[in-house]
C-alpha atoms as a PDB file:
ATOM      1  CA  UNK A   1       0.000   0.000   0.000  1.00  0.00           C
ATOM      2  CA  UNK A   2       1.303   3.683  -0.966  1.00  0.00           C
ATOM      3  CA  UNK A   3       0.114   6.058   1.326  1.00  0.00           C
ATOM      4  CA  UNK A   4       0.643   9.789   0.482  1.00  0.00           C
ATOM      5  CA  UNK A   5       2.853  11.838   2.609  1.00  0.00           C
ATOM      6  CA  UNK A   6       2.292  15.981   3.151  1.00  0.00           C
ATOM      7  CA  UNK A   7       5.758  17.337   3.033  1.00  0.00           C
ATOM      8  CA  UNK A   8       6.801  21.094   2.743  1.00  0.00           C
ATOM      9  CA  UNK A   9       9.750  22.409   0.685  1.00  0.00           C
ATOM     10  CA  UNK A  10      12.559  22.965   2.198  1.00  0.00           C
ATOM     11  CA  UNK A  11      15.081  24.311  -0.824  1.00  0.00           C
ATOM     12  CA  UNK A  12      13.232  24.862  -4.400  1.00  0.00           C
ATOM     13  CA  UNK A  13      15.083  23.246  -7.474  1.00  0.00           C
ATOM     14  CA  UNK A  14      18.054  24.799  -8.531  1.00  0.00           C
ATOM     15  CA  UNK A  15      19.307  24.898 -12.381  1.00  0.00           C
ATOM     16  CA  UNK A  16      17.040  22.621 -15.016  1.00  0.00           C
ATOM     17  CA  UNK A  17      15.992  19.845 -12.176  1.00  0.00           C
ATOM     18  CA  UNK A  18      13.209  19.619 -10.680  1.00  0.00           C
ATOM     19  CA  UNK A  19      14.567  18.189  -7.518  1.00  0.00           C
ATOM     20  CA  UNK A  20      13.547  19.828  -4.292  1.00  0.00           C
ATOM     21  CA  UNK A  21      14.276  19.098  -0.680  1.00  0.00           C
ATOM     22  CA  UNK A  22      11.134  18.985   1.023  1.00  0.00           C
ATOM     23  CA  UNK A  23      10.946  18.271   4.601  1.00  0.00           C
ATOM     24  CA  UNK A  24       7.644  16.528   6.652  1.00  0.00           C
ATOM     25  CA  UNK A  25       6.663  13.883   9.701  1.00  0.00           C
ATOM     26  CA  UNK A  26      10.367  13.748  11.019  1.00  0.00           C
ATOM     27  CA  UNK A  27      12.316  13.211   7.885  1.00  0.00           C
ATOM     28  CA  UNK A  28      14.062  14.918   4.896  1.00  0.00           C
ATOM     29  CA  UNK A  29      14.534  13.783   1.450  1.00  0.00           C
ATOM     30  CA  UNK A  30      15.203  14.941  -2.047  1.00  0.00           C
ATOM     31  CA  UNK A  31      11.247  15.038  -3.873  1.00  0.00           C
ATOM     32  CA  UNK A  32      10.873  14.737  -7.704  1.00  0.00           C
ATOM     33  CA  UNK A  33       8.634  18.004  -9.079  1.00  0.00           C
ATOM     34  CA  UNK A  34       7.821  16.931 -12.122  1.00  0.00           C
ATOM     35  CA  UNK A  35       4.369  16.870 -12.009  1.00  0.00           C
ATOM     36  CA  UNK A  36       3.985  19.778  -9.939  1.00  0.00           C
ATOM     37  CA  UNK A  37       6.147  22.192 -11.130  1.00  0.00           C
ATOM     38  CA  UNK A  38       8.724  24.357  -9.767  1.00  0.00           C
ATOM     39  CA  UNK A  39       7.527  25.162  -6.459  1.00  0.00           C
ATOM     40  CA  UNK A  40       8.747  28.007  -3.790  1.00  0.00           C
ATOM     41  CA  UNK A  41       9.913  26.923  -0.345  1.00  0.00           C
ATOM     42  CA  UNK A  42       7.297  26.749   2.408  1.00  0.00           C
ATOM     43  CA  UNK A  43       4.536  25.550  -0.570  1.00  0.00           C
ATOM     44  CA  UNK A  44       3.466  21.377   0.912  1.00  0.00           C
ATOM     45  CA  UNK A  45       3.224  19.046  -1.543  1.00  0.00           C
ATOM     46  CA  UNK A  46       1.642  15.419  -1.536  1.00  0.00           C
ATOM     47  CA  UNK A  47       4.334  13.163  -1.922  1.00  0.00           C
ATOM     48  CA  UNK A  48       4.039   9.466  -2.982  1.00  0.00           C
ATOM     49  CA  UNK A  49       7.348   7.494  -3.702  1.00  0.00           C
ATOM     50  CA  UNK A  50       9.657  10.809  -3.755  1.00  0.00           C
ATOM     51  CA  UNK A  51       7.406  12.485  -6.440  1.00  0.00           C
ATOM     52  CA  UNK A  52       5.452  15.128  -5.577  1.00  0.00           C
ATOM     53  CA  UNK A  53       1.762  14.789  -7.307  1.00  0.00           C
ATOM     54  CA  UNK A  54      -0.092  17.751  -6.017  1.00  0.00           C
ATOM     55  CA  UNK A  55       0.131  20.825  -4.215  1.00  0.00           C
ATOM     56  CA  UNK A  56      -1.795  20.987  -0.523  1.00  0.00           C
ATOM     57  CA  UNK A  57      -2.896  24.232   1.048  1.00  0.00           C
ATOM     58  CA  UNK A  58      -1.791  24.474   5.464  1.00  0.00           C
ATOM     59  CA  UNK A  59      -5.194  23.372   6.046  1.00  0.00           C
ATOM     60  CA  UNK A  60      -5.510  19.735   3.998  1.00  0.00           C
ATOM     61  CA  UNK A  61      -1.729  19.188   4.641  1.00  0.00           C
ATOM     62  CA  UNK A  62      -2.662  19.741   8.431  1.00  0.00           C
ATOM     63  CA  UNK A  63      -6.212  16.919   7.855  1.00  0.00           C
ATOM     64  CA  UNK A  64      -3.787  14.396   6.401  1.00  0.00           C
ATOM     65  CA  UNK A  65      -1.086  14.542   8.951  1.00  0.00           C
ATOM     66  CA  UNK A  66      -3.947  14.293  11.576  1.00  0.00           C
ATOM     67  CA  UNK A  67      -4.815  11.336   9.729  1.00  0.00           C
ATOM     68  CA  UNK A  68      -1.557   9.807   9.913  1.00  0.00           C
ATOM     69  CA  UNK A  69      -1.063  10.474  13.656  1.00  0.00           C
ATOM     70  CA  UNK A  70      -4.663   8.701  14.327  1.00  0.00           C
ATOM     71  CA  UNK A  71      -3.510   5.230  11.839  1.00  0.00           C
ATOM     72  CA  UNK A  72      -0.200   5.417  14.027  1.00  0.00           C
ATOM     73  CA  UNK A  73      -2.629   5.665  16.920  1.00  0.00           C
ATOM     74  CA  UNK A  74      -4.535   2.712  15.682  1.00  0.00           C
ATOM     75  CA  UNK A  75      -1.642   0.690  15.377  1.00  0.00           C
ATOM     76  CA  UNK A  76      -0.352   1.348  18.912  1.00  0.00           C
ATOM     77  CA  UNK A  77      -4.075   0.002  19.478  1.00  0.00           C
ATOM     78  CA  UNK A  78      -5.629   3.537  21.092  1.00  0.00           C
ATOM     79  CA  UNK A  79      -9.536   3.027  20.158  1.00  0.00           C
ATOM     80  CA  UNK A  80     -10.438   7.265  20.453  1.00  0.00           C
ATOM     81  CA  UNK A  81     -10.151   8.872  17.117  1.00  0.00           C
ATOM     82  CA  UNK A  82     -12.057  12.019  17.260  1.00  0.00           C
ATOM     83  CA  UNK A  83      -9.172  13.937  17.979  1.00  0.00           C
ATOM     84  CA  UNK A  84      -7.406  12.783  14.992  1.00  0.00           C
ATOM     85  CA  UNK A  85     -10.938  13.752  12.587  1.00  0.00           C
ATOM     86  CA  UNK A  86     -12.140  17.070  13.831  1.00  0.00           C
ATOM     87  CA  UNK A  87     -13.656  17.869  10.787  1.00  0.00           C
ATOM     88  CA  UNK A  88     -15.685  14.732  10.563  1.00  0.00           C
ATOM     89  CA  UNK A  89     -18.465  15.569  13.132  1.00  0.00           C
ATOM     90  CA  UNK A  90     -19.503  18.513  10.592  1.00  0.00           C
ATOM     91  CA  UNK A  91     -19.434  16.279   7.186  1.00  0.00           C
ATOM     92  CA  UNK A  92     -22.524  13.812   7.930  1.00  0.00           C
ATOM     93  CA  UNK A  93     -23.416  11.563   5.015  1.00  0.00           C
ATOM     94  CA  UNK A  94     -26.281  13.139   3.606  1.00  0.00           C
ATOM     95  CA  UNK A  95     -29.217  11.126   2.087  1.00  0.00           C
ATOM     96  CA  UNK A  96     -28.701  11.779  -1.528  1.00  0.00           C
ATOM     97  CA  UNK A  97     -25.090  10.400  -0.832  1.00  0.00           C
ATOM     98  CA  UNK A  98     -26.159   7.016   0.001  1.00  0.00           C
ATOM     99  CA  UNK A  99     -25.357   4.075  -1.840  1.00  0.00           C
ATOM    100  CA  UNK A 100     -22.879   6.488  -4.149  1.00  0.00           C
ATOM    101  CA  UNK A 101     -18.841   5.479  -4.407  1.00  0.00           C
END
């Protein structure tokens, strides 16, 4: 399983790559651009496999590390999540929603 990672730029590309260092949930690592662009530092990107595939805003990158910290929760066997999904309270399924994928 490949599971996205929100990291932020750390140092933007430099010459004709499109190699960045981008920095997120206790590590650093080079992070192919390619489909993203040259990006300024600070900017998060969604990185699967060392390649960057979209640009986040603060807020999502902040929902999906949230999400990470409650599947490491889950797998340290804590059973409270709601700290981990704030935003889920507020996004009820809604009839017309039913049954959709």
């Amino acid at each position: 399983m490949c599971i996205g990672l929100p990291m932020k730029i750390v140092e933007p590309p430099s010459g004709l790559s499109l190699q960045a260092l981008c920095e997120g949930r206790g590590e650093r690592r080079q992070v192919n651009l390619y489909l993203v662009g040259s990006q300024e530092p600070g900017t998060w990107v969604l990185v699967f496999s060392d390649h960057a595939r979209r640009v986040l805003d603060d807020e999502e990158a902040g929902q999906i590390m949230l999400a990470l910290d409650g599947l490491e929760a889950a797998l340290s066997g804590e059973t409270d999540f709601d700290r981990f999904f704030p935003d889920l309270p507020s996004r009820l399924p809604s009839p017309e929603g039913r049954g959709q994928r």
